[in-house]
Structures are given as structure tokens and as C-alpha cells.
N, C-alpha and C. Protein backbone atom coordinates (compact mmCIF):
# COMPACT_ATOMS: atom_id res chain seq x y z
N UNK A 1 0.86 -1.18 0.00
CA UNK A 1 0.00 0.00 0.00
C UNK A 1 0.90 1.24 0.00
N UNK A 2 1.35 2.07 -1.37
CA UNK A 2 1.99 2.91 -1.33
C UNK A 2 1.22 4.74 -0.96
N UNK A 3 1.53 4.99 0.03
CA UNK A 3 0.99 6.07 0.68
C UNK A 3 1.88 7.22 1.23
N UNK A 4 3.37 6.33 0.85
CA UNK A 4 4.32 7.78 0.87
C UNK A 4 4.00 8.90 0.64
N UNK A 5 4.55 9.85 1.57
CA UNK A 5 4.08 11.24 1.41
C UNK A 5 5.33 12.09 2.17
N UNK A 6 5.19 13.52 2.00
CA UNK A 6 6.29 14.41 2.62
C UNK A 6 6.16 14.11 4.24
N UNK A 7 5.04 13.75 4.52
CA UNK A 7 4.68 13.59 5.85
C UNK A 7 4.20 12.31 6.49
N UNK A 8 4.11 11.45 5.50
CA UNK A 8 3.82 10.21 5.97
C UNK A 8 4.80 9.36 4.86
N UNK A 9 5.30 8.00 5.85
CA UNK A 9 6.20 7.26 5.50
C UNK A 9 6.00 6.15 5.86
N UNK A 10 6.23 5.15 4.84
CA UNK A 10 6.19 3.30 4.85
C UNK A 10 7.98 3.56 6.17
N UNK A 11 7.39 2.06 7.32
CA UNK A 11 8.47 2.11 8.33
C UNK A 11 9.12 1.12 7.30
N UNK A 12 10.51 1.09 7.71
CA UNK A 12 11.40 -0.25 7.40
C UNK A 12 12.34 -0.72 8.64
N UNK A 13 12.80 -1.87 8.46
CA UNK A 13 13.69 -2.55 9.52
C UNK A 13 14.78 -1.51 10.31
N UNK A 14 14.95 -0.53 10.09
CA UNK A 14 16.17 0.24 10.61
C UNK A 14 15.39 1.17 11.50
N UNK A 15 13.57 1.31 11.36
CA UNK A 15 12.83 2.19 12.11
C UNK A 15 12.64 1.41 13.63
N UNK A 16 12.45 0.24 13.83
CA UNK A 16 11.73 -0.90 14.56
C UNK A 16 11.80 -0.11 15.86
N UNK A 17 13.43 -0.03 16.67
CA UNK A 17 13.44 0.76 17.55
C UNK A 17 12.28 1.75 18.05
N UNK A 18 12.71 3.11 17.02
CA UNK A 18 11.82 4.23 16.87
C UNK A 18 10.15 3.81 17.65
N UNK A 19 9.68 2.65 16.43
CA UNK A 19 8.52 2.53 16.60
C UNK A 19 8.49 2.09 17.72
N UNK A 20 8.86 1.05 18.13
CA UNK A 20 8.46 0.16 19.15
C UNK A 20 8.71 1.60 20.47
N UNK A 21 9.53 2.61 20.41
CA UNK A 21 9.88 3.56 21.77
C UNK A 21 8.16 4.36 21.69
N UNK A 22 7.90 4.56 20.69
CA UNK A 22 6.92 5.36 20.48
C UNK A 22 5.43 4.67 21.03
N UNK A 23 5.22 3.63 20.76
CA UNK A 23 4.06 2.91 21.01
C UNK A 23 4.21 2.42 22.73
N UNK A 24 5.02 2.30 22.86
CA UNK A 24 5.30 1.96 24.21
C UNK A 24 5.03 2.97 25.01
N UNK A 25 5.64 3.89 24.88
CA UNK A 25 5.13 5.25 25.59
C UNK A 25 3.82 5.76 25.52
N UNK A 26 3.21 5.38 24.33
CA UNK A 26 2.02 6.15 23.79
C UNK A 26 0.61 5.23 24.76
N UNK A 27 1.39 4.01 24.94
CA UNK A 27 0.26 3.03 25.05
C UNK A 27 0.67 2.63 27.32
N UNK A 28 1.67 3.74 27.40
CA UNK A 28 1.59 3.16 28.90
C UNK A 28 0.61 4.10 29.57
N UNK A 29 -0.05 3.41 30.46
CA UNK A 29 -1.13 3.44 31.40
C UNK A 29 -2.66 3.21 30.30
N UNK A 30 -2.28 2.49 29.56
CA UNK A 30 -3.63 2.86 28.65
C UNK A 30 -4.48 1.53 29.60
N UNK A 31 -5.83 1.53 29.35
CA UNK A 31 -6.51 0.85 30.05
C UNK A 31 -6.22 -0.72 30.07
N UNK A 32 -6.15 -1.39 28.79
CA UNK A 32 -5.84 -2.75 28.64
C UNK A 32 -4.98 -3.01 29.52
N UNK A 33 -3.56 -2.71 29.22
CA UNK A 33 -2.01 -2.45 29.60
C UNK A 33 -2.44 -2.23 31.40
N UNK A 34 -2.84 -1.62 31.81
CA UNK A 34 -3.12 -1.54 33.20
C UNK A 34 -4.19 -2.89 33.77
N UNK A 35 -4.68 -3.12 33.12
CA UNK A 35 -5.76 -4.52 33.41
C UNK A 35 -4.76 -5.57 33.52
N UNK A 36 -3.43 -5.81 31.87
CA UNK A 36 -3.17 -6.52 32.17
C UNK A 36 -1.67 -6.92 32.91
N UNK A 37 -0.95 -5.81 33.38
CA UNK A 37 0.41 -5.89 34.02
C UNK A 37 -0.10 -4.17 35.40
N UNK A 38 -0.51 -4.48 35.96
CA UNK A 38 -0.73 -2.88 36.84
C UNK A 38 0.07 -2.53 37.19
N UNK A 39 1.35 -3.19 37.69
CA UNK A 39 2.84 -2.32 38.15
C UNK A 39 2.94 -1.49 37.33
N UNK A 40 2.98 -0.34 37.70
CA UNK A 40 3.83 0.45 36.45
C UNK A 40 4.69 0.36 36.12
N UNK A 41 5.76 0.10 36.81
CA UNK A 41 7.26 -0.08 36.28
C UNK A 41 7.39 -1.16 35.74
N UNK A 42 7.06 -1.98 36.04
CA UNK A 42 6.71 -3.31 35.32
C UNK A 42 6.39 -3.49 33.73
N UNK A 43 5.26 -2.77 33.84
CA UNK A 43 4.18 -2.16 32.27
C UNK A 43 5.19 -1.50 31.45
N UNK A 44 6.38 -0.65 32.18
CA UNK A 44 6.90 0.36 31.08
C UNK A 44 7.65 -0.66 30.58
N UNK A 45 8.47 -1.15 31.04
CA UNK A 45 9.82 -2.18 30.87
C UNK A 45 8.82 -3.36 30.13
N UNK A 46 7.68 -3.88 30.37
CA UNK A 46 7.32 -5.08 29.60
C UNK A 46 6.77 -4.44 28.26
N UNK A 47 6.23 -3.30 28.02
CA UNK A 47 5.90 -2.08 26.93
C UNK A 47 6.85 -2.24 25.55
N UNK A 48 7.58 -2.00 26.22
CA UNK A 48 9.03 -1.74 25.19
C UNK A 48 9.35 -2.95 24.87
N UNK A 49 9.44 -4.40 25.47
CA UNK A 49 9.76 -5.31 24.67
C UNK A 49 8.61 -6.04 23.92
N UNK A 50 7.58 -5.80 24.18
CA UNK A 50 6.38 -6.03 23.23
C UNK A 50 6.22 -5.79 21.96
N UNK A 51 6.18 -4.36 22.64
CA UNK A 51 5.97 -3.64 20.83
C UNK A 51 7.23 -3.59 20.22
N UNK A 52 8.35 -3.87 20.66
CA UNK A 52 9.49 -4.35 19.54
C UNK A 52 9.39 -5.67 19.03
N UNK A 53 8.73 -6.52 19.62
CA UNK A 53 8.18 -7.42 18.99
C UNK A 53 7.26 -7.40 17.78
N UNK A 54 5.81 -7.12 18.44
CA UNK A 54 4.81 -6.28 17.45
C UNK A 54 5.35 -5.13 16.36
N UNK A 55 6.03 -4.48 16.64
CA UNK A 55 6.29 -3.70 15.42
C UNK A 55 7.62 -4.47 14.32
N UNK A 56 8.25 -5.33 15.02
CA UNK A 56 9.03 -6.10 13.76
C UNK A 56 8.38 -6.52 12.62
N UNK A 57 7.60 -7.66 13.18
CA UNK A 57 6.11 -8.40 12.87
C UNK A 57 5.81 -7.09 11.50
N UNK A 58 5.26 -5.95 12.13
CA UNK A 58 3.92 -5.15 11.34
C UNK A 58 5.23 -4.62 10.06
N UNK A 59 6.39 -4.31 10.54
CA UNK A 59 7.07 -3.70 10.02
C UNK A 59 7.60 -4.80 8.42
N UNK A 60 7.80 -6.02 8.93
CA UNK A 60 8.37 -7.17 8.00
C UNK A 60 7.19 -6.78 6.83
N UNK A 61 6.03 -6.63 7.77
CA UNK A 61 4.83 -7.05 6.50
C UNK A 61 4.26 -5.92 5.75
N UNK A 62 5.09 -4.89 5.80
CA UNK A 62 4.80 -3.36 5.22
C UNK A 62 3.77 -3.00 5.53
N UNK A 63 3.13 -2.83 6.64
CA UNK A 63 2.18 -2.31 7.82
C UNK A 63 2.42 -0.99 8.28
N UNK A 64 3.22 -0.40 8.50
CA UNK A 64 3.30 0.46 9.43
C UNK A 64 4.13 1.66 9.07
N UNK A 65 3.12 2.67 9.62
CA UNK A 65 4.09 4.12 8.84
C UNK A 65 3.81 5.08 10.36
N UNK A 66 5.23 5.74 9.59
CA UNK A 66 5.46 6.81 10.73
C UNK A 66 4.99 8.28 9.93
N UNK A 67 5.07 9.48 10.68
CA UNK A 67 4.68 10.39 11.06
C UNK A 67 5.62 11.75 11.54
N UNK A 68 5.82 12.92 11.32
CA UNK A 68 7.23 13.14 11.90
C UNK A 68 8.44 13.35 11.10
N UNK A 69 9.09 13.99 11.42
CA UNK A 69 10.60 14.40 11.22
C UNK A 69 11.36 14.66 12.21
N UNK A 70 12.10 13.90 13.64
CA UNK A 70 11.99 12.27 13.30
C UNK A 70 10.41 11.71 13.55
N UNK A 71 10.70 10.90 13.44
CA UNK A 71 8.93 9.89 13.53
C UNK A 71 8.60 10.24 15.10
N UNK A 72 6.88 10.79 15.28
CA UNK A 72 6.80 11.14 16.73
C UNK A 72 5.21 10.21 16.74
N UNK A 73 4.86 9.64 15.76
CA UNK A 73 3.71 8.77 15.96
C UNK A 73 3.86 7.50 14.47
N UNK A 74 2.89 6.72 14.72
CA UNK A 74 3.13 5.82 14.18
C UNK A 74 1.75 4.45 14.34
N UNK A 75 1.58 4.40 13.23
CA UNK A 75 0.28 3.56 12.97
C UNK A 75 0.04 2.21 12.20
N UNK A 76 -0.55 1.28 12.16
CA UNK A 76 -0.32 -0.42 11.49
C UNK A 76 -1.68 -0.25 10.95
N UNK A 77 -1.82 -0.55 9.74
CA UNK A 77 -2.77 -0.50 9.06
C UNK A 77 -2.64 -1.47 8.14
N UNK A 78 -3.31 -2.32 7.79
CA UNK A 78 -3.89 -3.33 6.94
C UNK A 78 -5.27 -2.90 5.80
N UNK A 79 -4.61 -3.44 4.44
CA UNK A 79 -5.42 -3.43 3.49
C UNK A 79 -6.03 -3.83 3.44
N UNK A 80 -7.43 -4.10 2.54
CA UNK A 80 -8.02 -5.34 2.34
C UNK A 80 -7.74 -6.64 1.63
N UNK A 81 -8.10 -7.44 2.54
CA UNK A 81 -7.54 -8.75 2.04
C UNK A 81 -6.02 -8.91 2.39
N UNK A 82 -5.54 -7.88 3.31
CA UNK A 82 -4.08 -7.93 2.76
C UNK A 82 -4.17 -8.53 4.54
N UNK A 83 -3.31 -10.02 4.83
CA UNK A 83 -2.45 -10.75 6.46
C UNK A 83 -2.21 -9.83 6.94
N UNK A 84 -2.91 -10.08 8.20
CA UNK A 84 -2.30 -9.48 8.90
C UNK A 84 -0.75 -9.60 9.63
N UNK A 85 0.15 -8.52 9.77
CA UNK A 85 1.54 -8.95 9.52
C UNK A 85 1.69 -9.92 11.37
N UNK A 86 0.81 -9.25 12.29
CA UNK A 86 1.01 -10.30 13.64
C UNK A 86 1.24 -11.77 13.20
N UNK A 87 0.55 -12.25 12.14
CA UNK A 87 0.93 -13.41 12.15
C UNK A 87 2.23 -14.13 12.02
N UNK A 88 3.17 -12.97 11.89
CA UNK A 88 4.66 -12.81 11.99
C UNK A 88 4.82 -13.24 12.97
N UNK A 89 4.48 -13.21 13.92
CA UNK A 89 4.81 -12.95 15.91
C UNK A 89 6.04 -13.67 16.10
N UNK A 90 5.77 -15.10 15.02
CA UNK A 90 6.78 -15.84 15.81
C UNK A 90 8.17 -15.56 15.48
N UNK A 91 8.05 -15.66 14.29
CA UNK A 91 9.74 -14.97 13.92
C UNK A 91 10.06 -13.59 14.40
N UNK A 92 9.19 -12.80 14.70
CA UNK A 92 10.16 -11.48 15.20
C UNK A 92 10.14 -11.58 16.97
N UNK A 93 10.13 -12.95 17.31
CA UNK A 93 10.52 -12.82 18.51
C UNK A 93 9.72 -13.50 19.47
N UNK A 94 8.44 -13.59 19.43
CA UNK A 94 7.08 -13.79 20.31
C UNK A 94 7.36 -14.46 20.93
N UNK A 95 8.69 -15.74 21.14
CA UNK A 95 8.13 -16.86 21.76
C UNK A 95 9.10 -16.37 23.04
N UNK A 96 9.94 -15.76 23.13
CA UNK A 96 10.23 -14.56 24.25
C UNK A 96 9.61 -14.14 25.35
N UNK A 97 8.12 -13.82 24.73
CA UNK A 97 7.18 -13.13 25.61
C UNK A 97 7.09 -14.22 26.37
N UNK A 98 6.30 -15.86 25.24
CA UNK A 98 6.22 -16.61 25.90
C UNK A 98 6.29 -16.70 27.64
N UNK A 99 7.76 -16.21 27.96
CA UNK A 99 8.37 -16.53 28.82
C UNK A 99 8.62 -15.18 30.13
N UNK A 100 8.08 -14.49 29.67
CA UNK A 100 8.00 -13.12 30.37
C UNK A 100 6.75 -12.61 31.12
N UNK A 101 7.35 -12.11 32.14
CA UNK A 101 5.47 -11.25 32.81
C UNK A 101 4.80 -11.32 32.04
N UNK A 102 5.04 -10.46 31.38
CA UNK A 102 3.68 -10.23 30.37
C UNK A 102 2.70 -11.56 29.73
N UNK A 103 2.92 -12.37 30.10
CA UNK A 103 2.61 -13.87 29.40
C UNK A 103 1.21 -13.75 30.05
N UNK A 104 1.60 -13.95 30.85
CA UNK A 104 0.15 -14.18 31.93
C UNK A 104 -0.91 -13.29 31.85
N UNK A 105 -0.46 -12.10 31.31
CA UNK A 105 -1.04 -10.83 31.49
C UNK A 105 -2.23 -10.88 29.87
N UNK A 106 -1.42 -11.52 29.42
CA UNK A 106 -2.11 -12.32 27.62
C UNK A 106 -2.74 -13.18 28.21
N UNK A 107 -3.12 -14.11 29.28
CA UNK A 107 -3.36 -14.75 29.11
C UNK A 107 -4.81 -14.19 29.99
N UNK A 108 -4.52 -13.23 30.68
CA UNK A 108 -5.61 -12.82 31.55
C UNK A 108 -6.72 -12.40 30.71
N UNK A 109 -6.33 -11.52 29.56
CA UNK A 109 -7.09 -10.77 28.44
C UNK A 109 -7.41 -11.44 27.60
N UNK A 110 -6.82 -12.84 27.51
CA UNK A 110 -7.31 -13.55 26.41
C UNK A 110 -9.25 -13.55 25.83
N UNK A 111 -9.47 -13.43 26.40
CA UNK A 111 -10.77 -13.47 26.17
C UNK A 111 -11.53 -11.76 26.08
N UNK A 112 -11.08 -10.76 26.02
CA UNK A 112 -11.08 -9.42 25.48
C UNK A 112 -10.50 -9.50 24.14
N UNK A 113 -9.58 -10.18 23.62
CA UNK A 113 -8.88 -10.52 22.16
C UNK A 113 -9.68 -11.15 21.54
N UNK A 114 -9.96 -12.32 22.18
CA UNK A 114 -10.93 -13.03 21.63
C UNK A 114 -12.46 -12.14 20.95
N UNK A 115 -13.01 -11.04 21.99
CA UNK A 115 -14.14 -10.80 21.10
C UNK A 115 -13.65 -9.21 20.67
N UNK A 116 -12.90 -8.85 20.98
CA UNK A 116 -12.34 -8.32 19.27
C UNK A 116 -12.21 -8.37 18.19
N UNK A 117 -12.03 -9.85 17.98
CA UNK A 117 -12.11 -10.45 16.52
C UNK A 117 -13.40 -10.75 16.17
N UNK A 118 -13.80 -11.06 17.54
CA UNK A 118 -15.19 -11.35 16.83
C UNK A 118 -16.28 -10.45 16.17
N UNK A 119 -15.88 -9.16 17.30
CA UNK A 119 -17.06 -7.59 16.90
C UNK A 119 -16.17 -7.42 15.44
N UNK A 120 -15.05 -7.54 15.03
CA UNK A 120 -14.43 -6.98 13.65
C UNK A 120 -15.38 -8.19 12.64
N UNK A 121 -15.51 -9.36 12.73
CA UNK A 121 -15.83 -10.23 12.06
C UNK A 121 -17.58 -10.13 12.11
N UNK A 122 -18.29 -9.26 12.82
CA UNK A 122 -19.70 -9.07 12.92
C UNK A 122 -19.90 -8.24 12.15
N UNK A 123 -18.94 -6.72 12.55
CA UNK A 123 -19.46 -4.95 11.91
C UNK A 123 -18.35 -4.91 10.86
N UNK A 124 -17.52 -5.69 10.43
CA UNK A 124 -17.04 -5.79 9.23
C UNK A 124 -16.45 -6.83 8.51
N UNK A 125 -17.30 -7.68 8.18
CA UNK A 125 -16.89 -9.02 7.37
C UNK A 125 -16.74 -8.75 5.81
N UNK A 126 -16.61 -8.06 5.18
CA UNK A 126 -16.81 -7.35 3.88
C UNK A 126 -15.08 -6.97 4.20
N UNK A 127 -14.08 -7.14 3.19
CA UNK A 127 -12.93 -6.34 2.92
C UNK A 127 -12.97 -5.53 3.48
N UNK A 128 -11.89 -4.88 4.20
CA UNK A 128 -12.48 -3.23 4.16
C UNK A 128 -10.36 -2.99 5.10
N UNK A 129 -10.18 -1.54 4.93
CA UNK A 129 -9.32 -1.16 5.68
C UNK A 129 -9.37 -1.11 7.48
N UNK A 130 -8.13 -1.63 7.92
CA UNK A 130 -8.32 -2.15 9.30
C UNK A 130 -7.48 -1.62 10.02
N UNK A 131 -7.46 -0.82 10.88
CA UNK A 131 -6.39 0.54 11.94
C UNK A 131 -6.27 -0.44 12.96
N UNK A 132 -5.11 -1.45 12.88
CA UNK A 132 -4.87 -2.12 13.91
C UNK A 132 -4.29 -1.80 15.37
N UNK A 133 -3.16 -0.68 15.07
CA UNK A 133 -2.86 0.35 16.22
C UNK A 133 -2.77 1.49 15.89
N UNK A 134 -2.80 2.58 16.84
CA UNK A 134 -1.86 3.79 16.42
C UNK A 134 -1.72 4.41 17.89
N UNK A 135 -0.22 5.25 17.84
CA UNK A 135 0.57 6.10 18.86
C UNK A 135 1.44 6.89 18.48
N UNK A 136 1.02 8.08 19.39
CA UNK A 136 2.13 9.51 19.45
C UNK A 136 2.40 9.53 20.15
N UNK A 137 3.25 10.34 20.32
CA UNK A 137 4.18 10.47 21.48
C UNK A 137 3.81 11.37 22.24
N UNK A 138 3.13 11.33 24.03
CA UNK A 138 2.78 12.03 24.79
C UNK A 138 3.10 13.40 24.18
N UNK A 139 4.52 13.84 24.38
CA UNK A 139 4.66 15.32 24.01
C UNK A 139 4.63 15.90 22.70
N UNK A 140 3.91 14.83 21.78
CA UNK A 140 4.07 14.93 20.57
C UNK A 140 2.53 15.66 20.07
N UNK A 141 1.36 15.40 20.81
CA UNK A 141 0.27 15.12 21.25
C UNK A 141 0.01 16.89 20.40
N UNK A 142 -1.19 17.04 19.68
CA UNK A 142 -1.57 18.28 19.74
C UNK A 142 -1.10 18.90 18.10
N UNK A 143 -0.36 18.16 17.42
CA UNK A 143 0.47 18.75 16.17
C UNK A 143 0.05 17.93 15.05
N UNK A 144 -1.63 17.36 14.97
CA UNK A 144 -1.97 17.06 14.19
C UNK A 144 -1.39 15.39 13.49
N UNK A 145 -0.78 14.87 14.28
CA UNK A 145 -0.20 13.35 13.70
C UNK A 145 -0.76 12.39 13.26
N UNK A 146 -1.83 12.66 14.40
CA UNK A 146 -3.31 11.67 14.09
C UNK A 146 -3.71 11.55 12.76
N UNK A 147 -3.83 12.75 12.35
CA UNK A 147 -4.83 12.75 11.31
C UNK A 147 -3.97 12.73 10.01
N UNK A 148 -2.43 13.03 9.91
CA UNK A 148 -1.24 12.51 9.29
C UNK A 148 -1.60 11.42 8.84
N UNK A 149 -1.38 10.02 10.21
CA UNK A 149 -1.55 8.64 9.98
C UNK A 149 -3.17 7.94 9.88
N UNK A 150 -3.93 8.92 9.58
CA UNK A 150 -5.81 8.46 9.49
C UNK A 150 -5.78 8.80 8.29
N UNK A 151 -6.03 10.41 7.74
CA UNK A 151 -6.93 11.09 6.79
C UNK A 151 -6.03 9.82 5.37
N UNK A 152 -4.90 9.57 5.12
CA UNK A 152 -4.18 9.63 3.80
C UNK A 152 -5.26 7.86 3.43
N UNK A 153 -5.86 7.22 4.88
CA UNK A 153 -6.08 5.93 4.61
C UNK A 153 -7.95 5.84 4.50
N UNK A 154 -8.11 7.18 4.79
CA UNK A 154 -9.61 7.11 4.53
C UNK A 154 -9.65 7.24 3.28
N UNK A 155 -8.82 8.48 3.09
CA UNK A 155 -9.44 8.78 1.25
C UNK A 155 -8.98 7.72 0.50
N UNK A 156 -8.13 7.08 0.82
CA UNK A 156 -7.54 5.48 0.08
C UNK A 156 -8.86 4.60 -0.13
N UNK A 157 -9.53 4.49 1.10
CA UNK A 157 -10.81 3.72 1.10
C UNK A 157 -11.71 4.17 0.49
N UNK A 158 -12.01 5.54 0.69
CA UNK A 158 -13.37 6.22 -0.10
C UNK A 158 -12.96 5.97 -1.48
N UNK A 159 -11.49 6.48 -2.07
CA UNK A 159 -11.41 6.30 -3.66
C UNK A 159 -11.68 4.40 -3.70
N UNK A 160 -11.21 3.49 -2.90
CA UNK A 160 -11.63 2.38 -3.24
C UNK A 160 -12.98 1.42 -3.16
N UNK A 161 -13.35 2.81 -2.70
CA UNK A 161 -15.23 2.00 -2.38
C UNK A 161 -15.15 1.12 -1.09
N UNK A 162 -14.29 0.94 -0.14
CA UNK A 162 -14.65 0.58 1.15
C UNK A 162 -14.44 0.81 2.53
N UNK A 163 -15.19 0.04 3.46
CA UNK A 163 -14.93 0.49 4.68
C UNK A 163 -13.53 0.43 5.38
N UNK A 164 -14.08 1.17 6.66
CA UNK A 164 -13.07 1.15 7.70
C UNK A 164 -13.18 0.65 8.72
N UNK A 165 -12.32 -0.17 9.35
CA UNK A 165 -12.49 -0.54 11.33
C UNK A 165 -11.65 -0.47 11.91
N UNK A 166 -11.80 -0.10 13.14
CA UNK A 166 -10.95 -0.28 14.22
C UNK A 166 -11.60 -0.61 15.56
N UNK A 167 -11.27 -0.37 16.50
CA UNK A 167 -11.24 -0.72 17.92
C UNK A 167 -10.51 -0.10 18.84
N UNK A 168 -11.26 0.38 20.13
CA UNK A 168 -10.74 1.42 20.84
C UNK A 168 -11.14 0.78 22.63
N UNK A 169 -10.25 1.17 23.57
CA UNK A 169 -10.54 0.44 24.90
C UNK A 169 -10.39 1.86 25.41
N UNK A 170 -10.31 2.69 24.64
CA UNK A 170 -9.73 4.22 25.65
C UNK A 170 -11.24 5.26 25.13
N UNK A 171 -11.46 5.57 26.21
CA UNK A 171 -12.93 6.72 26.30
C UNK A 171 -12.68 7.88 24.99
N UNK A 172 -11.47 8.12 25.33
CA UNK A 172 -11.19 10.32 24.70
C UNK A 172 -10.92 9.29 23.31
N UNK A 173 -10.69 8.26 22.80
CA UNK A 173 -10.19 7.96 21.59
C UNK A 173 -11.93 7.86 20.89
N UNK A 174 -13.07 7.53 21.53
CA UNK A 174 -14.18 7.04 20.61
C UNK A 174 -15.04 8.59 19.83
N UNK A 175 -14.56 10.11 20.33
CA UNK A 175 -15.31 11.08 19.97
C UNK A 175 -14.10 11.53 18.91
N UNK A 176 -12.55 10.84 19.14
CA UNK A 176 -12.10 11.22 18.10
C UNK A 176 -12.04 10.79 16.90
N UNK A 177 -12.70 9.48 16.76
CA UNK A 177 -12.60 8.42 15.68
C UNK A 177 -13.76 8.84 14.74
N UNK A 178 -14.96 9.58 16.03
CA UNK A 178 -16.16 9.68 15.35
C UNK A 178 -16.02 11.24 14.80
N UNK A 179 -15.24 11.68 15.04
CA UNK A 179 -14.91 13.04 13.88
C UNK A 179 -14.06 12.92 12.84
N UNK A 180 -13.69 11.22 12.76
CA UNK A 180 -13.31 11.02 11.30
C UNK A 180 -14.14 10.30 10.60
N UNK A 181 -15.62 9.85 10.97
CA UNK A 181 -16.47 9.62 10.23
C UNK A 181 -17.17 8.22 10.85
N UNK A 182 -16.43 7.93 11.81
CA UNK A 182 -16.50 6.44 12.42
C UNK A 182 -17.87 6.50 13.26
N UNK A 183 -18.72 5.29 13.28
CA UNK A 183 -19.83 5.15 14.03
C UNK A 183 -19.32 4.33 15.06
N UNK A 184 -19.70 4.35 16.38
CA UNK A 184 -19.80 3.60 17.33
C UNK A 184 -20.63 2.12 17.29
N UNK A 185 -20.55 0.87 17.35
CA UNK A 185 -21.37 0.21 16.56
C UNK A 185 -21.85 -0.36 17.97
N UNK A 186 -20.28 -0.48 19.04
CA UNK A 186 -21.08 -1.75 19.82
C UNK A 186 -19.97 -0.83 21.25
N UNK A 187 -20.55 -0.59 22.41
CA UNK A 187 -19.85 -0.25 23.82
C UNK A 187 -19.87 -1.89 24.26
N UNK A 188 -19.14 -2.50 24.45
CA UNK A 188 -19.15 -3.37 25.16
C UNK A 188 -18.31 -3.45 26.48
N UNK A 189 -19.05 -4.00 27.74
CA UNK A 189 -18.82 -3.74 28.70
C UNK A 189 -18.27 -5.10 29.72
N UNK A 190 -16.76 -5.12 29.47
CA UNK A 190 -15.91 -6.32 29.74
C UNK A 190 -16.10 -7.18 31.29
N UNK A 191 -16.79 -8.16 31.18
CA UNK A 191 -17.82 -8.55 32.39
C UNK A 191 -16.53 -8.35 33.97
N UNK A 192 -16.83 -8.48 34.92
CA UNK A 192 -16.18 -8.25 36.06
C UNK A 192 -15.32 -7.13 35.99
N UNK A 193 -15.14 -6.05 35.30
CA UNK A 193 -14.03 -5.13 35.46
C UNK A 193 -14.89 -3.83 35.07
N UNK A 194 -13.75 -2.66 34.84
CA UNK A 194 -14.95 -1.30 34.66
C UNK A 194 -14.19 -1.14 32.79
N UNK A 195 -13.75 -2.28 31.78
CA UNK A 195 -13.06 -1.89 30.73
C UNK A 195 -14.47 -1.90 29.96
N UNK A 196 -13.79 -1.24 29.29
CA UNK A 196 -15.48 -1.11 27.47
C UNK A 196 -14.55 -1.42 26.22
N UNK A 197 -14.80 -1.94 25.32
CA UNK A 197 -14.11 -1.99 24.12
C UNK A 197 -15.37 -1.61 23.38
N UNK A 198 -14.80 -0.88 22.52
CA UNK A 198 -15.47 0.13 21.59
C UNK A 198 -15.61 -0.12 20.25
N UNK A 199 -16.49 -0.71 19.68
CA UNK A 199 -16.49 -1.33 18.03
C UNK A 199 -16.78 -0.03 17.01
N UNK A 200 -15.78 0.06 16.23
CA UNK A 200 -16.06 1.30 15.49
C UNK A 200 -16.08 0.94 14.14
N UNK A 201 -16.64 1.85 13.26
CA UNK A 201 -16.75 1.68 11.59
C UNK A 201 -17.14 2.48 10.76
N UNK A 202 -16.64 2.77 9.74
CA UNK A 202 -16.89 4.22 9.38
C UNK A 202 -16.86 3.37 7.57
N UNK A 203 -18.59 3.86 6.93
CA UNK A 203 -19.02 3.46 5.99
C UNK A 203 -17.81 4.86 4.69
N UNK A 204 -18.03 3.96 3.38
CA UNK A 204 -17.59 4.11 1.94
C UNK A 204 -18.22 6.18 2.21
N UNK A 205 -17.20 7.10 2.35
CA UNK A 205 -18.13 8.21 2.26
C UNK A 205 -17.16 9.16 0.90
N UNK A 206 -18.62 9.39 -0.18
CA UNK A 206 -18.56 9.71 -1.33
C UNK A 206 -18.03 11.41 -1.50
């Protein structure tokens, strides 16, 4: 998916670092991440070797673009029809985690993953473009990055005639998704805890 731009950029293997510092930061204290490791110090340090995992993975499979001069956000996006690159996991490292805090912490959420796939496989079984992550950088926050790594993949979709999805566990993220066109489809309310995962989708707009 070529979407190069002065301001937006396909990552490659020499970015991985970058990304993985960026998402890590972007994504500590986020609600999941606190459900599933609550130490904080813990979360930051297990953060960073995750998403260097995860972003090898997204990165191998030409997923993921940065944002920035240097890169201060950074987003994984999938085409239609196009693997998702996680299924990488194992070669860029995963079986690592295996063996780390964080294991358990997957294993606690397993069943929040689980119907993630499933609300994506309900409110969008049709092809369509898929915002698997995205993160800026706390102080990066405010300079428009977002919409850097969103707007270039909507109009990709609108010129291609299809939808969009994603998924959100964070409150302030569901009024911003829906000012890029995204409907709220499903609040779901993660039984025994106070988490919501947020099914979003934003129809072909002409």
C-alpha cells in the first residue's frame, strides 16, 4: 500500500526501535495495559519489549508508517484482504514473551482478544481497511499526527469504495474516531471489570 508522502512514511527494519519507543510510551497506562500488568514499572519495561516485537512483525509485513521528522507517531494498518503482519509474531521474537510477565497478562485478556475479533468479524466481514494500532508520542500530542496517519487511509478507502475498522478500549479515543467519520457500533462492557471496548466503523463516504 503505497501512501508515501512528505509527511507520511512506509516504516522499514532500521525504524523498529523508533517505533516500538513510540508505542510503548504512547500506550503506557492505557486501560488494557493496566488490566493486564498494573505495576507500572513493570508495564513500562514489559511495553518496550512487546511492541518491539509487534512492530518487527507489522514492520516485515509493510504495515506500518510513521509520522514526523523524526517519527513522533506511528500507525499499522492493513489493506483489504491484505495478512495481517502479527501473524509474523513468531519470527520477530514472540516466543520470548512466551516466557516473560507479560505472558500471563495475555493470558488474563485472552478473552477481550478473543471478542475483538469477533465484533471486527460481525461490523465488518466485507474487505475493508483495518487501523490495527496507532501512537504519538505524549509530548508529541496536539500537532496534528493523528490525522497525518488516518486522513491519507480514509481517502484510500473512499477512492476504493470501502470500509473502515478499528477498535478502541480508551474513552477520549471514541469522539475522536467519530470526527473522522467512524460510528460507534457496539460499547461493550468487559464482564467483572470497569473496561469497554469500543467497536467502530466508518461506511464508503462519497
Amino acid at each position: 500500500m503505497n501512501l508515501d508522502t512528505n509527511e507520511l512514511r512506509l516504516l522499514s527494519k532500521s525504524d523498529v526501535d523508533r517505533a516500538a519507543e513510540i508505542m510503548a510510551r504512547a500506550f503506557y497506562r492505557d486501560p488494557l495495559w493496566d488490566y493486564i500488568m498494573p505495576d507500572e514499572h513493570k508495564q513500562a519495561a514489559q511495553l518496550a519489549k512487546t511492541f518491539r516485537v509487534f512492530m518487527t512483525a507489522s514492520i516485515r509485513n509493510g504495515q506500518t508508517y510513521g509520522a514526523g521528522d523524526p517519527i513522533e507517531g506511528v500507525a499499522v494498518w492493513s489493506a483489504p484482504n491484505q495478512k495481517d503482519g502479527f501473524a509474523g509474531l513468531m519470527g520477530a521474537g514472540f516466543l520470548r514473551l512466551l516466557f516473560s510477565p507479560v505472558a500471563l497478562g495475555f493470558l488474563k485478556a485472552g478473552s477481550m482478544f478473543g471478542r475483538a475479533e469477533a465484533m471486527q468479524k460481525l461490523y465488518a466481514p466485507e474487505p475493508h481497511f483495518y487501523l490495527n494500532a496507532i501512537g504519538v508520542l505524549p509530548e508529541a500530542q496536539g500537532k496534528g499526527l493523528a490525522s497525518k496517519l488516518i486522513r491519507p487511509f480514509l481517502a484510500r478507502a473512499d477512492a476504493q469504495g470501502v470500509s473502515t475498522y478499528t477498535e478502541t478500549m480508551t474513552t477520549s479515543n471514541v469522539p475522536l474516531y467519530e470526527h473522522y467519520g467512524f460510528q460507534c457500533m457496539e460499547d461493550y462492557r468487559v464482564p467483572k471489570t470497569e473496561l469497554h471496548l469500543w467497536a467502530l466503523y466508518r461506511t464508503v463516504q462519497r
